[in-house]
C-alpha atoms as a PDB file:
ATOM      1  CA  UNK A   1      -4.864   5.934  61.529  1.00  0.00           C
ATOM      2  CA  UNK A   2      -5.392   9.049  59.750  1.00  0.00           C
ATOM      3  CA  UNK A   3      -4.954  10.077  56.294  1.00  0.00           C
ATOM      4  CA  UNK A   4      -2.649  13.127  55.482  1.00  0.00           C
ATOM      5  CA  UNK A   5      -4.111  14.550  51.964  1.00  0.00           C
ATOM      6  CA  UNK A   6      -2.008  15.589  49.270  1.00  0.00           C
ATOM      7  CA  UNK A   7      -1.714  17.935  47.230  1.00  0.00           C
ATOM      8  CA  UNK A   8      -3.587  17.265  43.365  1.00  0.00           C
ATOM      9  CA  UNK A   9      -0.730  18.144  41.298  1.00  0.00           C
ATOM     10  CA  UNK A  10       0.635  14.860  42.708  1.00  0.00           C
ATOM     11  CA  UNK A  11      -1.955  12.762  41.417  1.00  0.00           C
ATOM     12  CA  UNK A  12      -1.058  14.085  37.426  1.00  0.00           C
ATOM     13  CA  UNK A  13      -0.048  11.473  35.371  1.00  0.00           C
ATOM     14  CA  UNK A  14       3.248  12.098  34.071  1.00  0.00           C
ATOM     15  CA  UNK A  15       3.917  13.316  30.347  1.00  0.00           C
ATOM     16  CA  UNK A  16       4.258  10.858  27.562  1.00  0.00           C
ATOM     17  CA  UNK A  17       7.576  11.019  25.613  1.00  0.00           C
ATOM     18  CA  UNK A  18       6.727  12.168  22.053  1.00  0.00           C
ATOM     19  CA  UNK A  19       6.436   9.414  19.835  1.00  0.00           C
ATOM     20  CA  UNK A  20       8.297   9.153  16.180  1.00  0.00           C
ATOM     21  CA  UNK A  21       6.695   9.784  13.661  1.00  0.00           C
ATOM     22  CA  UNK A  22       6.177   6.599  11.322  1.00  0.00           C
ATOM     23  CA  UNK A  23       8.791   7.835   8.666  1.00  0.00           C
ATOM     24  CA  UNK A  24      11.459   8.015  11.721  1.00  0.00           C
ATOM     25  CA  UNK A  25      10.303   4.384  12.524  1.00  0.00           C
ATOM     26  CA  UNK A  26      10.231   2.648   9.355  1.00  0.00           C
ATOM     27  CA  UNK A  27      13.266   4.783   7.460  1.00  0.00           C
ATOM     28  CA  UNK A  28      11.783   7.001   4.512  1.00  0.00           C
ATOM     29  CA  UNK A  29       8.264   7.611   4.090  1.00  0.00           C
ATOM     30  CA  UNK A  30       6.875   6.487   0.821  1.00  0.00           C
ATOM     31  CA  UNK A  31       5.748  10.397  -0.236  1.00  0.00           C
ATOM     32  CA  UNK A  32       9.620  10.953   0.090  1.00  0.00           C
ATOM     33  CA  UNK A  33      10.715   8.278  -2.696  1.00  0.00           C
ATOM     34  CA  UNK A  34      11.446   9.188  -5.835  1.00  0.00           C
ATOM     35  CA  UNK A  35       9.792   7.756  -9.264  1.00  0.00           C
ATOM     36  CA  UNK A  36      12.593   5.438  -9.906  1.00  0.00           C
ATOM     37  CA  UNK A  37      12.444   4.439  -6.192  1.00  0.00           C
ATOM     38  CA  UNK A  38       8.272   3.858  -6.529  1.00  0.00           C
ATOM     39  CA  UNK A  39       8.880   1.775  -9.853  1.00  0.00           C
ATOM     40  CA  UNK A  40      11.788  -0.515  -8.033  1.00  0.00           C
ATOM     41  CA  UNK A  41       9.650  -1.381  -5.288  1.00  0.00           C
ATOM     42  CA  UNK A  42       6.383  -2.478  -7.282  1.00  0.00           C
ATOM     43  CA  UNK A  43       8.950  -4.751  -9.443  1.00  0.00           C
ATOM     44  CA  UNK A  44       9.897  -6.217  -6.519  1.00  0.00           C
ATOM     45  CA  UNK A  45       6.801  -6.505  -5.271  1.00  0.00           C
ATOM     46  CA  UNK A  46       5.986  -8.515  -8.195  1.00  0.00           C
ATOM     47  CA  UNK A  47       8.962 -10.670  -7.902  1.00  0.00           C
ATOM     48  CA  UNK A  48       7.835 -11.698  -4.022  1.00  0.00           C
ATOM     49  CA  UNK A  49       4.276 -12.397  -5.505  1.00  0.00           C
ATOM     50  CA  UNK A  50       5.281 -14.535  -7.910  1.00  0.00           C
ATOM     51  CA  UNK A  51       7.298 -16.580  -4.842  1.00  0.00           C
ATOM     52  CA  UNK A  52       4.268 -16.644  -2.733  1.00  0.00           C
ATOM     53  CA  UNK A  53       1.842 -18.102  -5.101  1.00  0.00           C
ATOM     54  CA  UNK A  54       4.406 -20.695  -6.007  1.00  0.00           C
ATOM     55  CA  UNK A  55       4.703 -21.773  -2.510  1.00  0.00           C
ATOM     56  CA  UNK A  56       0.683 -22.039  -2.463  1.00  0.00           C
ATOM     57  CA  UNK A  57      -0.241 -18.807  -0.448  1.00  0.00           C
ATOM     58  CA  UNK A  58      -2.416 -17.177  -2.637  1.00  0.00           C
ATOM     59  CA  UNK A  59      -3.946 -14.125  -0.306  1.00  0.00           C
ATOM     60  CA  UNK A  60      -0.751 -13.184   0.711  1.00  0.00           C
ATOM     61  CA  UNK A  61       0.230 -13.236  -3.187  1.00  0.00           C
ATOM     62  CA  UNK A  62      -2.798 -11.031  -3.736  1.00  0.00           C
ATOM     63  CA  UNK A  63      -1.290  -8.545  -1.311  1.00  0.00           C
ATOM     64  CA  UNK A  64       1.641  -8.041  -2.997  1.00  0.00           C
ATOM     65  CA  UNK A  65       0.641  -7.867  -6.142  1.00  0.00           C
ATOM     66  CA  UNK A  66      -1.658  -5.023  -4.999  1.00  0.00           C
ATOM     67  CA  UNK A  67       1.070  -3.353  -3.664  1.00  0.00           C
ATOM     68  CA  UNK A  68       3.370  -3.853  -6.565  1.00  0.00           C
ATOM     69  CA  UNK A  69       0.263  -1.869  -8.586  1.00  0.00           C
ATOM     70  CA  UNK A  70       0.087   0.480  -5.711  1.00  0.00           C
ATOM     71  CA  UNK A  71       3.691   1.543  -5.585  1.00  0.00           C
ATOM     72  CA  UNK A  72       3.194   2.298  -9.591  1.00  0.00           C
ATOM     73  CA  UNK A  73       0.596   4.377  -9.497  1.00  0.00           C
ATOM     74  CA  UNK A  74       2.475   6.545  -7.154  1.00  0.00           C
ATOM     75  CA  UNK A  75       5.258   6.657  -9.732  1.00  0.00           C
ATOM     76  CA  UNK A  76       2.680   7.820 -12.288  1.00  0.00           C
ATOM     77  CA  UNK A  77       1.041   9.994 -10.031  1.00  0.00           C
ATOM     78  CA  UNK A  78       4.416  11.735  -9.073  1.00  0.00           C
ATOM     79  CA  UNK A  79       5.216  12.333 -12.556  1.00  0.00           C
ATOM     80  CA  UNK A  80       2.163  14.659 -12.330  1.00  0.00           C
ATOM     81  CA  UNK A  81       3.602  16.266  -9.044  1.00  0.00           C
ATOM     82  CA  UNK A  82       0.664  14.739  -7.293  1.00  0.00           C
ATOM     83  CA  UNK A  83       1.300  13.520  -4.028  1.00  0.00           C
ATOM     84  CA  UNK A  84      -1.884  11.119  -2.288  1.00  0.00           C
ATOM     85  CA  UNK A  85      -1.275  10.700   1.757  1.00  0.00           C
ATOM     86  CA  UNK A  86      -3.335   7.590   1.376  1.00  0.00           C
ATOM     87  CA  UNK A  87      -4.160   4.069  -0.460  1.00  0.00           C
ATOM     88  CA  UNK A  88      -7.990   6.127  -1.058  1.00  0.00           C
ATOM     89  CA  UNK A  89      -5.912   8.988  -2.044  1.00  0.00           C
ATOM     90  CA  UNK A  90      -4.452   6.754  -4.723  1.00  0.00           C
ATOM     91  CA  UNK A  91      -7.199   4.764  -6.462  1.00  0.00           C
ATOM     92  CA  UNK A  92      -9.462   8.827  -6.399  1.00  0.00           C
ATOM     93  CA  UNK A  93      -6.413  10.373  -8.314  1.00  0.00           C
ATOM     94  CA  UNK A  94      -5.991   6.977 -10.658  1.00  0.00           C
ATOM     95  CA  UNK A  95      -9.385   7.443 -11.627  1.00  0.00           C
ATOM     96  CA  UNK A  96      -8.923  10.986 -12.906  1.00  0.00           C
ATOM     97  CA  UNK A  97      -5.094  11.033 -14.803  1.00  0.00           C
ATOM     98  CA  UNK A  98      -5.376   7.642 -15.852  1.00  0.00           C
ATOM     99  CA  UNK A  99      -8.477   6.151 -16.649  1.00  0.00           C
ATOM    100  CA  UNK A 100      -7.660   6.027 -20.136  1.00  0.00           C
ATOM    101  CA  UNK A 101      -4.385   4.749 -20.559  1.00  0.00           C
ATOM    102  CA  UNK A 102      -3.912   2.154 -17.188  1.00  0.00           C
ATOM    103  CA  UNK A 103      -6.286  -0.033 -15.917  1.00  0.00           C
ATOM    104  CA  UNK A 104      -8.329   1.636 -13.425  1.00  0.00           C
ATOM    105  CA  UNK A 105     -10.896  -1.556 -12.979  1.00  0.00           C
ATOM    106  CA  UNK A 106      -8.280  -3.738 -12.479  1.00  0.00           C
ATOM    107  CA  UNK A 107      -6.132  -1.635  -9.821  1.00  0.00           C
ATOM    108  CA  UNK A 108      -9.770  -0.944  -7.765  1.00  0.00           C
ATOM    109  CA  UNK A 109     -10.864  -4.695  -8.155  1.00  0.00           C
ATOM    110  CA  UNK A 110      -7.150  -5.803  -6.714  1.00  0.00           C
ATOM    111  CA  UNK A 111      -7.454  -3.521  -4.201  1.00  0.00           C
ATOM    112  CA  UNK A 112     -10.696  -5.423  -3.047  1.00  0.00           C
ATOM    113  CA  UNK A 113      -9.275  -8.592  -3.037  1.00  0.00           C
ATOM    114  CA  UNK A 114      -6.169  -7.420  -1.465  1.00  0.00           C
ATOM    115  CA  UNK A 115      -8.872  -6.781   1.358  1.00  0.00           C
ATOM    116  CA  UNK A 116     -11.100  -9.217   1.042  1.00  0.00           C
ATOM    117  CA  UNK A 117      -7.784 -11.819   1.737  1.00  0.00           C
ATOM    118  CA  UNK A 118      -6.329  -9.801   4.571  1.00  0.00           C
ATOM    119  CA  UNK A 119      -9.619  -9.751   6.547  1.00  0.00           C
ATOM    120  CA  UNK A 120     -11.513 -12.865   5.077  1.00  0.00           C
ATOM    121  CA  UNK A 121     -10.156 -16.900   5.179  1.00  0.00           C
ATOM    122  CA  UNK A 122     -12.252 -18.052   2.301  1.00  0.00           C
ATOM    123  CA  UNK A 123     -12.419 -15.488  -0.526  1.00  0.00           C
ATOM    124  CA  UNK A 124     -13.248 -16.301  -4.213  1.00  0.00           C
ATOM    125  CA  UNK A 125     -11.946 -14.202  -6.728  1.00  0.00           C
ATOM    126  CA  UNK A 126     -12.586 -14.683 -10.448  1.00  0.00           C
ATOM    127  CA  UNK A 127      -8.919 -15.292 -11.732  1.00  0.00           C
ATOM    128  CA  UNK A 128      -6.134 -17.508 -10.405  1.00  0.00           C
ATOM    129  CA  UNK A 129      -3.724 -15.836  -8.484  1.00  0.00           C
ATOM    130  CA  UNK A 130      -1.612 -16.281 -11.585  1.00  0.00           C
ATOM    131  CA  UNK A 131      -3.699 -14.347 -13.710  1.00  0.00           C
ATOM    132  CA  UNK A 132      -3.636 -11.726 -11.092  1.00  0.00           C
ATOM    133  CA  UNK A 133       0.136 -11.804 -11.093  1.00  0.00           C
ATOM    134  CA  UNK A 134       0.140 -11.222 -14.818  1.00  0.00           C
ATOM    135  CA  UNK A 135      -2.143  -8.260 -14.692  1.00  0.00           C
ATOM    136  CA  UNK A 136      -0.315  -6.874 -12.287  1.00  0.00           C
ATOM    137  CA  UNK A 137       2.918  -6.959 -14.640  1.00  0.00           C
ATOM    138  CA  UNK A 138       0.756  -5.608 -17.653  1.00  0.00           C
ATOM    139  CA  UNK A 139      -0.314  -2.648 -15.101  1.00  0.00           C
ATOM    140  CA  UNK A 140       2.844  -2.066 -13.565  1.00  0.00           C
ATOM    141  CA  UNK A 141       4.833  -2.246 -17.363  1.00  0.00           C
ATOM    142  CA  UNK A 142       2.311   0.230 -18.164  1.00  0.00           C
ATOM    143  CA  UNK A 143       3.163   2.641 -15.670  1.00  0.00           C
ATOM    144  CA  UNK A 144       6.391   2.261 -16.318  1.00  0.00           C
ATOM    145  CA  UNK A 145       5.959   3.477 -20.110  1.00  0.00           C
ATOM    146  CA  UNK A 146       3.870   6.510 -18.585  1.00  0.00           C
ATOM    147  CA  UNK A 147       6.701   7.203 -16.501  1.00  0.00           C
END
């Protein structure tokens, strides 16, 4: 039997189709929400928190809480037309508008945790989820003033 041989250009792999971006994917990215929009969704970020660690699922409590705090920072970093393309982003600009007036400790040692509980199974923190919850209010409610 014998082999005819072909031609390379028929050996190319054919193109992959473009793929969406992750705002076309998920709806709106989060640099295109507004303040208001920011503040909303660490409130109710807050709100799920406060379901998950009454339904005993404390990491996943954590999370949300983190992002509630996350999701308010943007708002106060917006107000400042400053626009982070990442969580680093974030907790770097935080530091610098405002380390006096929100608590930057806090928001980096949540963000730790938040961390620690989404790639760990036994983590210790040093506050009950709770407590967490409640800074997490005092941080956001802060924000919210600053906004």
């Amino acid at each position: 039997m014998r082999f005819r041989s072909v031609p390379a250009r028929a050996h190319v792999r054919p193109r992959r189709p473009l793929r969406a971006r992750r705002s076309e994917k998920r709806g709106a990215a989060v640099s295109d929400l507004s303040t208001d929009e920011h503040l909303e969704g660490a409130r109710s970020f807050l709100e799920v928190a406060r379901l998950l660690a009454d339904h005993d699922r404390p990491g996943d409590a954590v999370s949300r809480s983190y992002y509630g705090v996350l999701h308010a920072t943007r708002a106060v970093l917006l107000t400042r037309d400053l626009h982070p393309q990442t969580h680093k982003g974030v907790h770097r600009l935080l530091g610098k508008v405002a380390r006096d007036t929100l608590d930057t400790s806090f928001a980096a040692n949540l963000w730790e945790w938040r961390e620690a509980y989404d790639y760990e199974l036994n983590v210790d923190i040093p506050y009950s989820v709770q407590e967490v919850i409640r800074q997490s209010e005092t941080f956001v409610h802060r924000a919210e003033d600053l906004c």
